[in-house]
Protein backbone atom coordinates (compact mmCIF):
# COMPACT_ATOMS: atom_id res chain seq x y z
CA UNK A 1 -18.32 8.58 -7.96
CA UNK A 2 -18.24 8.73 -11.52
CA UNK A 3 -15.94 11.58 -11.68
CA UNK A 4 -13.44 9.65 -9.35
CA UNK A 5 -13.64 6.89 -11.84
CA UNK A 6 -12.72 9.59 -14.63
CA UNK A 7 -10.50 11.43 -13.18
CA UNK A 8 -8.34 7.84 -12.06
CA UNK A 9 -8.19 7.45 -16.11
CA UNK A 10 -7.27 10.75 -17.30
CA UNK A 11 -4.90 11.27 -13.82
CA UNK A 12 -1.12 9.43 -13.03
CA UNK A 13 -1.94 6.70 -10.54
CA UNK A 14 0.49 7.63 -8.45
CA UNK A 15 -1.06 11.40 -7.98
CA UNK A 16 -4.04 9.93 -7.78
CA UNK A 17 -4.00 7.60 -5.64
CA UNK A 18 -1.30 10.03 -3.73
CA UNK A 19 -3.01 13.28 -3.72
CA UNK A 20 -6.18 13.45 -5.22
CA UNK A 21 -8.07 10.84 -3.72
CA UNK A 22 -6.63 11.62 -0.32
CA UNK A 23 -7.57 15.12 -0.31
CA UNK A 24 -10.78 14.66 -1.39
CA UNK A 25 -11.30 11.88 1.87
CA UNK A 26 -9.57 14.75 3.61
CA UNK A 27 -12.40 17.61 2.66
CA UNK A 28 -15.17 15.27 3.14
CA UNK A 29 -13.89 13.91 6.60
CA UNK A 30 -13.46 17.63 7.46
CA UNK A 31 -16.94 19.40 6.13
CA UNK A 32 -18.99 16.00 7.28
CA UNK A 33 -16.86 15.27 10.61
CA UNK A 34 -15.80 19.00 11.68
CA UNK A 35 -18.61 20.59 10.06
CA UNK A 36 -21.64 18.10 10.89
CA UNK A 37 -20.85 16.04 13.18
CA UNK A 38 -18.44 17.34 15.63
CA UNK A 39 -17.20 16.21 19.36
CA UNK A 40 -20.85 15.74 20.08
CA UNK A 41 -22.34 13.99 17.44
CA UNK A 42 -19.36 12.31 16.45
CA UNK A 43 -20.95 8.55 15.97
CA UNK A 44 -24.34 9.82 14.09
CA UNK A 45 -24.96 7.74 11.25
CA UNK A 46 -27.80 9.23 10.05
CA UNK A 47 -26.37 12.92 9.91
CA UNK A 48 -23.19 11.96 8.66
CA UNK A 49 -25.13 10.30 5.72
CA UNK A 50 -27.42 13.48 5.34
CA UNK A 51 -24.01 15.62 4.82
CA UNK A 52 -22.06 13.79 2.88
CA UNK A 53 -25.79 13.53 0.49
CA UNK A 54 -25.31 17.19 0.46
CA UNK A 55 -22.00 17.65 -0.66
CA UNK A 56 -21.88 15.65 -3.34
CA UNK A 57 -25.92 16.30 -4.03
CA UNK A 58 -25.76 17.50 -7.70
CA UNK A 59 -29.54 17.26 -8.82
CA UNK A 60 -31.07 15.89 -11.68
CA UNK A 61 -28.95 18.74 -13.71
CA UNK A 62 -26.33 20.64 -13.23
CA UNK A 63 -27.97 23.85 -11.51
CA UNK A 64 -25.75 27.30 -10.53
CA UNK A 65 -26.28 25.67 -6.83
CA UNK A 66 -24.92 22.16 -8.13
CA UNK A 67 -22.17 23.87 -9.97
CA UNK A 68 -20.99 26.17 -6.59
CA UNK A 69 -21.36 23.10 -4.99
CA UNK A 70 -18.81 20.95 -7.01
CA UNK A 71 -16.48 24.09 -6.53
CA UNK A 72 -16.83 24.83 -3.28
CA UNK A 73 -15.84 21.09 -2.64
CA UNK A 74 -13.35 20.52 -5.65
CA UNK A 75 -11.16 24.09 -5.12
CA UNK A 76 -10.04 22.62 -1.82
CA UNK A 77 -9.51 19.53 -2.39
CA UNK A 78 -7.07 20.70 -5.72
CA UNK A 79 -5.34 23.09 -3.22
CA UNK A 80 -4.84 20.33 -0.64
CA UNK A 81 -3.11 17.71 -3.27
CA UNK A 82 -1.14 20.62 -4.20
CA UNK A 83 -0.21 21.45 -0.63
CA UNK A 84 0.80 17.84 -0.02
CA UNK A 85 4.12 17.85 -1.96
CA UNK A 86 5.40 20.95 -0.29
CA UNK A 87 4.45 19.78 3.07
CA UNK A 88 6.32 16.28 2.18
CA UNK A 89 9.00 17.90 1.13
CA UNK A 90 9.76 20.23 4.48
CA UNK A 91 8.92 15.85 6.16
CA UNK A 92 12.12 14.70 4.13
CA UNK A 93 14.15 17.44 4.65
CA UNK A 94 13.55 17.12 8.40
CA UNK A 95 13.78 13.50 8.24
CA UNK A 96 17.36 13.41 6.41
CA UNK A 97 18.55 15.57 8.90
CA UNK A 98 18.85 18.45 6.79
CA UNK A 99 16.99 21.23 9.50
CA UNK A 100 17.08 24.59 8.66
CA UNK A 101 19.03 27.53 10.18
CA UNK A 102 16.27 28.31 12.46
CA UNK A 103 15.79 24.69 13.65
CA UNK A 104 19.82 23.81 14.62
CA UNK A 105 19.23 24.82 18.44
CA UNK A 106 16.30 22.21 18.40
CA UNK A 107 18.33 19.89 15.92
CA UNK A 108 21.84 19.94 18.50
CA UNK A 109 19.53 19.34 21.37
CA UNK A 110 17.55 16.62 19.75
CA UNK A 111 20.98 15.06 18.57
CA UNK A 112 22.29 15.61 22.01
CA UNK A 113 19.29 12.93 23.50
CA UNK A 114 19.73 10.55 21.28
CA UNK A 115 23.52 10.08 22.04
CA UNK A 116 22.54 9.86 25.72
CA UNK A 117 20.21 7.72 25.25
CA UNK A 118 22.47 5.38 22.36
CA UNK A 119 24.17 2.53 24.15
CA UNK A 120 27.18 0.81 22.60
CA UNK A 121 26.39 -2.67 20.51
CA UNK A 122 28.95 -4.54 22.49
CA UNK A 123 27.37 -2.87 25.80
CA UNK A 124 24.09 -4.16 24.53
CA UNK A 125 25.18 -7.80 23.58
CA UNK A 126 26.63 -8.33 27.37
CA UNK A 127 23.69 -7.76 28.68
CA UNK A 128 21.84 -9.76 26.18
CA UNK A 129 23.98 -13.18 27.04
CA UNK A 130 23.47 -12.05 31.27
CA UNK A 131 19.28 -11.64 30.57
CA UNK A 132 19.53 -14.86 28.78
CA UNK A 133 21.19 -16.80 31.25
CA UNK A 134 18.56 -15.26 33.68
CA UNK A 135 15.96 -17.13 31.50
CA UNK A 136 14.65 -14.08 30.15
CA UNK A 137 14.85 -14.71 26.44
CA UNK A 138 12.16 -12.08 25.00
CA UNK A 139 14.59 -9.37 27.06
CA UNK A 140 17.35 -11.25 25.62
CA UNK A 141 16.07 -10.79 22.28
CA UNK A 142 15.34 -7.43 22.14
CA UNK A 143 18.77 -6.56 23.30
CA UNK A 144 20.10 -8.42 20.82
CA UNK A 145 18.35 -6.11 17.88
CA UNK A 146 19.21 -3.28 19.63
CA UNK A 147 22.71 -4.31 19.47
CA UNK A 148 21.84 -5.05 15.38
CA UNK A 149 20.30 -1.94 14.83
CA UNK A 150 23.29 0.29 17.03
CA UNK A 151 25.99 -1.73 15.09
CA UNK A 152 24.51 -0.84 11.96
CA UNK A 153 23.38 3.20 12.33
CA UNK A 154 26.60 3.61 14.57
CA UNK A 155 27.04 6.55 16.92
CA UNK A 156 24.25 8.99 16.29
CA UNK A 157 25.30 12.63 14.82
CA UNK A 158 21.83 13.80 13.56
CA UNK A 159 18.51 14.32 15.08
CA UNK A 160 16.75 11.55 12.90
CA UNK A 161 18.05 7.78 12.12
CA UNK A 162 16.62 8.25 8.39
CA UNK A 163 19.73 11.53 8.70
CA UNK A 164 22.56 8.68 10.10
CA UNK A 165 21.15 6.05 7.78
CA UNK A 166 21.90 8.72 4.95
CA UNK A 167 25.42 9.93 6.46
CA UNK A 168 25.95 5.96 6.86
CA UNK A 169 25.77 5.42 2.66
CA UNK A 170 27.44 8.66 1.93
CA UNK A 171 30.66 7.59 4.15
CA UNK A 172 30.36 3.64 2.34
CA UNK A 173 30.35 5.41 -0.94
CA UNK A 174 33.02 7.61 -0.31
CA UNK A 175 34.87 4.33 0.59
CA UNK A 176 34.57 3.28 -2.87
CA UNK A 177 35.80 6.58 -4.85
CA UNK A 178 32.58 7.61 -5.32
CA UNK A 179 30.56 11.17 -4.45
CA UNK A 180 27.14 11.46 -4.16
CA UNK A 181 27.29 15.26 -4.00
CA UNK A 182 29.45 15.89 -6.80
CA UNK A 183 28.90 12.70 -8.92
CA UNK A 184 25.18 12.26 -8.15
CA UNK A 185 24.30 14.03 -11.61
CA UNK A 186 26.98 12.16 -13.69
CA UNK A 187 25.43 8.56 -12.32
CA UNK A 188 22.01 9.31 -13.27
CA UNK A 189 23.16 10.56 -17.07
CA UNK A 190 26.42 7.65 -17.01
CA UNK A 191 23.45 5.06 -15.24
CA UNK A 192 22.02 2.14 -17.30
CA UNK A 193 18.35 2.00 -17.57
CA UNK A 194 17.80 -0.38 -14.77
CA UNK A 195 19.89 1.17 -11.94
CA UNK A 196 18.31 4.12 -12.98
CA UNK A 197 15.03 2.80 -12.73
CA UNK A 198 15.74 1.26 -9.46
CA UNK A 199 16.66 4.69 -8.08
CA UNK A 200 13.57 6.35 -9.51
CA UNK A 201 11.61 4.10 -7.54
CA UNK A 202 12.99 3.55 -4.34
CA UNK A 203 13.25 7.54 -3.89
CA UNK A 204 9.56 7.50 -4.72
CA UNK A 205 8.99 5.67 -2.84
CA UNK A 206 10.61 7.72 -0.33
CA UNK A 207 8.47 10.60 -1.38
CA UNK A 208 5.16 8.67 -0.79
CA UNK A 209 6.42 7.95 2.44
CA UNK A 210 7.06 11.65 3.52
CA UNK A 211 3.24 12.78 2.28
CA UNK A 212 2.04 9.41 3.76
CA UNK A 213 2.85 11.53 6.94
CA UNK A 214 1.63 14.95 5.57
CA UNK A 215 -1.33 13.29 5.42
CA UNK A 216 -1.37 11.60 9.31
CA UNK A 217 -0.52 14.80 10.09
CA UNK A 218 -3.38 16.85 8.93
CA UNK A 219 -5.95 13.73 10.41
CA UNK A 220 -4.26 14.65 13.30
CA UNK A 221 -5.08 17.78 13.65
CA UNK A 222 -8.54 17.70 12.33
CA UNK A 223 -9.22 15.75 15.36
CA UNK A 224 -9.71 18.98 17.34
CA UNK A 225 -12.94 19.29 15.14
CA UNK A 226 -13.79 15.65 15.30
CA UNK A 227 -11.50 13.65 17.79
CA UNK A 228 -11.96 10.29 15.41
CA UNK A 229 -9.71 11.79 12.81
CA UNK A 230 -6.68 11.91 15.44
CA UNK A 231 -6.38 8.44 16.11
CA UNK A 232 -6.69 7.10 12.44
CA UNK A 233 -3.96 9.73 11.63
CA UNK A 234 -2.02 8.76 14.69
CA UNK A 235 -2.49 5.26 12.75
CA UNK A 236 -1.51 6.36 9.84
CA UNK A 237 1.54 8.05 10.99
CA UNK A 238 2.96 4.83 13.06
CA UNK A 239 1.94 2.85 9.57
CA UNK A 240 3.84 5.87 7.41
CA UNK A 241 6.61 6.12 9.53
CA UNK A 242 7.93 2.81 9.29
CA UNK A 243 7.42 3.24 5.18
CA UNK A 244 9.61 5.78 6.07
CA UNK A 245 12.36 3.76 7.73
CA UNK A 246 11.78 0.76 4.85
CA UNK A 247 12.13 3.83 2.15
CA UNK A 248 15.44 5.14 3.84
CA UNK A 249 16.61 1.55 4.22
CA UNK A 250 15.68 0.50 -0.02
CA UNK A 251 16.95 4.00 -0.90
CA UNK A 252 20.61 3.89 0.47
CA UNK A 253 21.04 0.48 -0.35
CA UNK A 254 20.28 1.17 -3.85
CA UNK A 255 22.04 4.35 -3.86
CA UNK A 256 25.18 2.22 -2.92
CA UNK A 257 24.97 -0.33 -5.60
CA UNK A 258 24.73 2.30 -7.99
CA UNK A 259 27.51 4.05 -7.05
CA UNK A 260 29.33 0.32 -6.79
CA UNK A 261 28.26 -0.82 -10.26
CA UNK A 262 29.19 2.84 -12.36
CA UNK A 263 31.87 2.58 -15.02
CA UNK A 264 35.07 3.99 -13.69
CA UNK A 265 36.06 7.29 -15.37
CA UNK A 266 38.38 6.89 -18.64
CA UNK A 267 41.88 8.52 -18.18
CA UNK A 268 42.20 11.72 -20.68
CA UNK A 269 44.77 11.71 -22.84
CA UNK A 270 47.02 14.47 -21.91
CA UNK A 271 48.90 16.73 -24.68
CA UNK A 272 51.91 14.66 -25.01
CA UNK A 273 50.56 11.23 -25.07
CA UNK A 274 50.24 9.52 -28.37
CA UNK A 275 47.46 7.39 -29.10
CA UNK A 276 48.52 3.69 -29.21
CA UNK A 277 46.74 3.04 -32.82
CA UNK A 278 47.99 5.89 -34.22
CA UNK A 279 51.58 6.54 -36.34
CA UNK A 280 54.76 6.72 -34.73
């Protein structure tokens, strides 16, 4: 305990409290839960206590056994926070829409279901007023935000709605001049500190979001070994995936303003214009 407590000084909060401590709970559920405990003794106190006194059991001193110890348990847990941002990273990429080559059959088919299954807002708000009229109001209600939340993602063209929501704020900054592929480097270095700021933190927030579900997923799966860990990571994924949507939601919205709020570009002077200060 007291080297968590150090290490949350001497560590960034937000890899600590991102990676570190997470992969450590991860190690521990999975030596103590899919190493001790198991399908069978899956609700024993007693030997869950008696392994997780042995794994962090360090002795009086620091013996070669108490030293082996600490490594056996610390190398994976440092691999596993390392692991995270890769694995959050392939999350996003899927989750923008952005599939690899290998992936598009999956990704057209995927799109494909979701148009079928898309209805059009003004299709949605009919039946809304008719279920209303019916006296069903809770129907009529949740017709009416599936109408909001069609009319604002529009027709689907990518497997995800965090890839639409994205395609959505690139097309409504287009609208204003702007490019976020080819100006996305000139707002960040033309930026003011607080947009800047603003978009530092809403795509972390993004980021946390996409190892949030890293994380749910490897719970998941370590509920093979000890079937409590699936449904706290099945928790933790229905809990991370609406971070998710929120993150999408704060990030294009910012991304937006930003683009809205950035100095126009100056006209250059071409070779045969004066200045307007200077001699005639």
């Amino acid at each position: 305990m007291g080297l968590l407590i150090e290490l949350q000084k001497r560590v960034p909060d937000g890899w600590f409290l991102r990676r570190l401590l997470p992969a450590a709970l991860f190690v521990l559920v999975a030596v103590v839960g899919g190493g001790e405990l198991g399908h069978t003794h899956w609700d024993d106190v007693a030997l869950a206590r008696r392994g997780i006194a042995g794994t962090l059991h360090t002795g009086g001193g620091l013996s070669a056994d108490a030293v082996a110890s600490l490594v056996l348990f610390a190398v994976p847990v440092v691999g596993a926070a390392f692991a995270v941002p890769y694995a959050a990273a392939a999350i996003g990429a899927l989750a923008s829409g952005a599939w690899p080559w290998w992936l598009m059959p999956v990704s057209r088919r995927v799109t494909a279901w979701r148009i079928r299954h898309w209805a059009e807002p003004d299709s949605l708000a009919e039946d809304s007023v008719r279920a209303r009229g019916a006296g069903h109001a809770l129907r009529a209600d949740l017709l009416d935000a599936r109408a909001a939340r069609a009319r604002a993602s529009g027709r689907p063209g990518s497997p995800t709605w965090s890839g639409d929501r994205f395609r959505l704020a690139e097309a409504h900054i287009r609208e204003t001049g702007g490019d976020v592929v080819h100006g996305w480097t000139a707002l960040l270095l033309g930026a003011a500190d607080s947009p800047r700021a603003a978009l530092a933190e809403a795509r972390d927030a993004y980021d946390a979001a996409c190892e949030a579900l890293a994380w749910s997923t490897a719970f998941t799966v370590l509920g093979a070994w000890w079937w409590p860990a699936a449904p706290t990571g099945a928790l933790l994924g229905l809990a991370s995936w609406r971070s998710l949507r929120h993150a999408v939601q704060a990030l294009c919205r910012t991304t937006e303003a930003a683009f809205t709020l950035r100095e126009p570009p100056r006209p250059t002077a071409g070779p045969g214009d004066r200045c307007p200060d200077g001699p005639s």
